[in-house]
Protein backbone atom coordinates (compact mmCIF):
# COMPACT_ATOMS: atom_id res chain seq x y z
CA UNK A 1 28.89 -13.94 54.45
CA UNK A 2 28.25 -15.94 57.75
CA UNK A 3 31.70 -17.43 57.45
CA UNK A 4 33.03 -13.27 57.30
CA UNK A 5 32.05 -12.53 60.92
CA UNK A 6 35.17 -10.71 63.08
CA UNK A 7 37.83 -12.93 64.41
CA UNK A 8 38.27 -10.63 67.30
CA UNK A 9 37.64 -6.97 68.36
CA UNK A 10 40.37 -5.72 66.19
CA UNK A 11 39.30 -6.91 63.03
CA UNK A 12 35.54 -5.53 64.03
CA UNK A 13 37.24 -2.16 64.13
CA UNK A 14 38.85 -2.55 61.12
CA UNK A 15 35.09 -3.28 59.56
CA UNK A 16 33.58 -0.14 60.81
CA UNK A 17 32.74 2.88 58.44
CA UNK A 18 31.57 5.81 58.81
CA UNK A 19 28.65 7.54 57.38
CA UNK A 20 26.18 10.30 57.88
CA UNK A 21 23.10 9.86 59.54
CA UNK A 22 20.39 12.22 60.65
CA UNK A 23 23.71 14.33 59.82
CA UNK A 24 25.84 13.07 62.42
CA UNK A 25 28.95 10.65 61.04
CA UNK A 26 27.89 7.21 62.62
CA UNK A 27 30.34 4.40 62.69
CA UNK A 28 28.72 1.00 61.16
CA UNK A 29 29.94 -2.57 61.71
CA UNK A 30 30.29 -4.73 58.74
CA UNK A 31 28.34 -2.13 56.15
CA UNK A 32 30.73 -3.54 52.77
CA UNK A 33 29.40 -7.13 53.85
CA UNK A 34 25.76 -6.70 55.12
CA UNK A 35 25.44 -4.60 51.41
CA UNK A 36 26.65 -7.56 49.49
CA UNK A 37 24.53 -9.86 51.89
CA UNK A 38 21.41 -7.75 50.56
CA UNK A 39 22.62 -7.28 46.84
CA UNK A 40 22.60 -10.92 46.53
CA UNK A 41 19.23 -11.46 47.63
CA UNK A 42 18.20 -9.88 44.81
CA UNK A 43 15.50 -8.08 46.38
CA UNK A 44 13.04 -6.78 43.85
CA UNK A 45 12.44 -3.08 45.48
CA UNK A 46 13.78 -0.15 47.40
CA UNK A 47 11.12 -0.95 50.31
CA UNK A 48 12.61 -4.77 50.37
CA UNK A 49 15.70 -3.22 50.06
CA UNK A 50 15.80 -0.97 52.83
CA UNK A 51 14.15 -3.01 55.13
CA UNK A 52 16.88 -5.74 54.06
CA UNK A 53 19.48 -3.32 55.22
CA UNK A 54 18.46 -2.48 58.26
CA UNK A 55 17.68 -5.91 59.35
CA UNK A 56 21.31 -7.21 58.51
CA UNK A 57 23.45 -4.10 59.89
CA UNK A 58 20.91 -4.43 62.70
CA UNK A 59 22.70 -8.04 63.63
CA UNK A 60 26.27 -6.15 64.05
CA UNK A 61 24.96 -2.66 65.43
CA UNK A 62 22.50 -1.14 67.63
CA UNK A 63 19.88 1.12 65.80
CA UNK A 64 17.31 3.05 68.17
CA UNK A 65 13.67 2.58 67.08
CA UNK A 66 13.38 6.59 67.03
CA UNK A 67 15.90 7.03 64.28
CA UNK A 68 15.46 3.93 62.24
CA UNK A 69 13.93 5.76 59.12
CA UNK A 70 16.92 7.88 59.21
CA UNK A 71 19.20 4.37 59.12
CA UNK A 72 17.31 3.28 56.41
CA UNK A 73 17.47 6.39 54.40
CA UNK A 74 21.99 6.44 55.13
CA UNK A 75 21.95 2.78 54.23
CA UNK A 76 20.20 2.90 51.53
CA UNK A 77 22.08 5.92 49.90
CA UNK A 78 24.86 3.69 50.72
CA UNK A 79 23.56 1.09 48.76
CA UNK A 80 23.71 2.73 45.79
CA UNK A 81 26.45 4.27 45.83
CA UNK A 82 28.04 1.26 46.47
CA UNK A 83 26.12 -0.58 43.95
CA UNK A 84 26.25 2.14 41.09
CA UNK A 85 29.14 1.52 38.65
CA UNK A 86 28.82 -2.35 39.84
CA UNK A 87 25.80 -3.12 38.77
CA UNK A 88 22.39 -1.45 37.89
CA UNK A 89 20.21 -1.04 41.03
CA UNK A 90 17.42 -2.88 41.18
């Protein structure tokens, strides 16, 4: 993953995806990676889990103290969704 970073602007936009948040459609650097990052720490539960997430897509984007529970709620939707059909959740 730290080998993945951008190569240059244009491949950070290509990275960016957006999802609902507080029910506004957000744009977020790097999601696919920082959700692999945190599936394969193998964190044991949805607290580590979202507080994983936020932390990593916290190194690529800006998330404002007042809305960080509603971050952690989109990422971690995110998370599963991306996760179901994968693997089982831990």
């Amino acid at each position: 993953m730290e080998n993945d970073k951008p190569c240059c602007p244009a491949d950070a936009l290509r990275r960016i995806r957006q999802i609902k948040i507080n029910g506004i459609m957000t744009g977020i650097t790097m999601l696919d990676e920082c959700i692999a990052y945190v599936h394969n720490q193998n964190c044991c539960t949805d607290t580590e889990i979202r507080v994983a997430l936020v932390k990593r897509v916290r190194i690529y984007n800006y998330i404002p103290k007042s809305v960080e529970g509603q971050y952690a709620d989109a990422l971690m939707d995110e998370y599963r969704k991306n996760r179901s059909g994968q693997e089982k959740i831990p």
